[in-house]
Protein backbone atom coordinates (compact mmCIF):
# COMPACT_ATOMS: atom_id res chain seq x y z
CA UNK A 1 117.06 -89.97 -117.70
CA UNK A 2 120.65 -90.18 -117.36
CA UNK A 3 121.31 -86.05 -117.16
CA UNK A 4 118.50 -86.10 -114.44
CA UNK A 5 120.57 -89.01 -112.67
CA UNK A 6 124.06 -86.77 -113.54
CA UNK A 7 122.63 -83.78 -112.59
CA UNK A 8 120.71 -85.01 -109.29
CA UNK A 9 124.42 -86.79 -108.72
CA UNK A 10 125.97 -83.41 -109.01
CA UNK A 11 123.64 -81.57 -106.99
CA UNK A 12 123.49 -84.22 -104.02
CA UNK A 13 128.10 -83.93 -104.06
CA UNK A 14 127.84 -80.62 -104.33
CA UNK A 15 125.67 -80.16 -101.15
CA UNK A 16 127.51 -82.68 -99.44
CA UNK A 17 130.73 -80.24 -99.22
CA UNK A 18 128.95 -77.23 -98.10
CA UNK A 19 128.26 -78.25 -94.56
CA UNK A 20 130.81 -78.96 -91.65
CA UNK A 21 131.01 -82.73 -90.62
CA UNK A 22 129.75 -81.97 -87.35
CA UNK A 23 126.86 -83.22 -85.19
CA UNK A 24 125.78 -82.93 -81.74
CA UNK A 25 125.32 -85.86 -79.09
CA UNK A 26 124.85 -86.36 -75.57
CA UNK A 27 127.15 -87.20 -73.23
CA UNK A 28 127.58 -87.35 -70.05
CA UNK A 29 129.35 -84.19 -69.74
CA UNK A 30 125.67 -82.81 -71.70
CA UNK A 31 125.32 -82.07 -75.15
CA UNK A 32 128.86 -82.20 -77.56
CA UNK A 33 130.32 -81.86 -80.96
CA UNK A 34 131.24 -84.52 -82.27
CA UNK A 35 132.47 -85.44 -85.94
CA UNK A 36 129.90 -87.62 -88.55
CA UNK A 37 130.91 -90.57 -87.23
CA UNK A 38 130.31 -89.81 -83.88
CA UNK A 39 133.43 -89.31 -82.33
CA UNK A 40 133.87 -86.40 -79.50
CA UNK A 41 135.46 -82.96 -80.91
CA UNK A 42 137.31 -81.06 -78.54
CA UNK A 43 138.66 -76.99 -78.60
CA UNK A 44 142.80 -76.14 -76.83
CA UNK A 45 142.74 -73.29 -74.67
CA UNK A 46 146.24 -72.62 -76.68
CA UNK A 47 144.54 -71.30 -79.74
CA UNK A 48 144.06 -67.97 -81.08
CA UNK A 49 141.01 -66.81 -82.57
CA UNK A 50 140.75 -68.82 -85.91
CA UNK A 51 144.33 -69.82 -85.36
CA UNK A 52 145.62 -73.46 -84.23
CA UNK A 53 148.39 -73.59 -81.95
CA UNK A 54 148.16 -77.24 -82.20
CA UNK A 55 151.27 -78.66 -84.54
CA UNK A 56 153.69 -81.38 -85.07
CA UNK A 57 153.65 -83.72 -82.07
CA UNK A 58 150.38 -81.79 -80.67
CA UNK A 59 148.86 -82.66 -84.04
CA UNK A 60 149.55 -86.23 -83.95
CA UNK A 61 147.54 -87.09 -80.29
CA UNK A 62 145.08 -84.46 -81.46
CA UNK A 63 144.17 -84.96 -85.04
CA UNK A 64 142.92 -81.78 -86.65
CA UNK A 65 139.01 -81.57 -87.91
CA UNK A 66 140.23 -81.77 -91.51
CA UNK A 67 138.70 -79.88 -93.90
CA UNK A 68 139.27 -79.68 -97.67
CA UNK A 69 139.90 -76.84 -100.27
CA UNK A 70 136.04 -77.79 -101.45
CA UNK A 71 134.28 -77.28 -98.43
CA UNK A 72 132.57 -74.15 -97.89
CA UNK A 73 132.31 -72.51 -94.33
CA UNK A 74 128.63 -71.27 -92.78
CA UNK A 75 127.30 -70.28 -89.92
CA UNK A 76 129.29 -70.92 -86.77
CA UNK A 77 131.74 -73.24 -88.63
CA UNK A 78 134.70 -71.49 -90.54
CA UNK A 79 137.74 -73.46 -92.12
CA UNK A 80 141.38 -72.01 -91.09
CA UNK A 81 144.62 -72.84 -92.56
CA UNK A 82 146.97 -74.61 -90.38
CA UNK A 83 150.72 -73.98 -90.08
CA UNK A 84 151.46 -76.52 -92.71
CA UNK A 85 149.09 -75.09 -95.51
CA UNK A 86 146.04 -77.75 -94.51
CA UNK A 87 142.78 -76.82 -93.39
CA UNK A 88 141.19 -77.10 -90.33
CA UNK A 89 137.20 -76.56 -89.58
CA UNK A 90 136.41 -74.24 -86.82
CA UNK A 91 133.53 -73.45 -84.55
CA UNK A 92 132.71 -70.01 -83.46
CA UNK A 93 136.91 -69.26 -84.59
CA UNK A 94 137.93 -72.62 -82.02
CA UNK A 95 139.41 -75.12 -84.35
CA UNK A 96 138.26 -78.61 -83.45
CA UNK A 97 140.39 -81.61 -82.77
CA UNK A 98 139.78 -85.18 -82.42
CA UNK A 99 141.77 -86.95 -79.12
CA UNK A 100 143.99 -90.10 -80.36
CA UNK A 101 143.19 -91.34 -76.74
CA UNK A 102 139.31 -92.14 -77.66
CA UNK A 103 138.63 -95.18 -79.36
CA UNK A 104 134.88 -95.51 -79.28
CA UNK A 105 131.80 -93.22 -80.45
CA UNK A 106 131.14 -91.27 -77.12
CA UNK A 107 134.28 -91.47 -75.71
CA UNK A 108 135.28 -88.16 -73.95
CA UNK A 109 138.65 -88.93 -72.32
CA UNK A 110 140.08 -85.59 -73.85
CA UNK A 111 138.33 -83.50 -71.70
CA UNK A 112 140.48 -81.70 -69.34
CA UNK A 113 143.58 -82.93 -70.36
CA UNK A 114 146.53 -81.17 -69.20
CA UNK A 115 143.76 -78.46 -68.45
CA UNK A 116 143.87 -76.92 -71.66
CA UNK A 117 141.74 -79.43 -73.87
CA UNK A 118 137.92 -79.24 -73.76
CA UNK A 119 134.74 -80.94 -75.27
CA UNK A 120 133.53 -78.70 -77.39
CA UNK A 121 130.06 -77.81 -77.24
CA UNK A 122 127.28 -76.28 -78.86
């Protein structure tokens, strides 16, 4: 009983870190990505291709999607290594960032900003 418990343990962790922590929601700018607890994701028009441009002081008001050496990329969503060594998760080779300036699931006050940050969307 208790390997079946162990091993159902294992299996259930192990799944866990295979998908990105992304979801979708509606907003009223139409259907986003948002991260698993609901808050809006958002792509810089700054980036390269699988490359953030987004560091230091950029990093701090626009939090990086973090991802962990565990997690396994699929699909759409890829994990790229940020200037200082972390990792980042992607979505078709756009990392994702969370905006400092939203407090509340749904909030989309990112969008536009300095008219290089977008919602990103499916």
């Amino acid at each position: 009983m208790l390997t079946k418990t162990l091993l159902g343990f294992t299996l259930m962790f192990s799944l866990q870190a295979l998908a990105a922590p992304v979801q979708t929601a509606d907003s009223d700018q139409g259907e986003i990505l948002t991260n698993d607890s609901g808050m809006s994701l958002y792509v810089f028009d700054k980036d390269d291709v699988g490359m953030s441009k987004c560091n230091d002081k950029c990093a701090e008001n626009w939090p990086p999607l973090a991802a962990n050496k565990d997690d396994k990329a699929d699909g759409d969503y890829a994990i790229v290594t940020r200037d200082d060594g972390s990792l980042q998760w992607s979505y078709r080779d756009q990392p994702l960032y969370l905006w400092q300036g939203d407090k509340a699931e749904g909030d989309t006050s990112g969008d536009g900003k300095f008219d290089v940050w977008h919602l990103a969307k499916p």
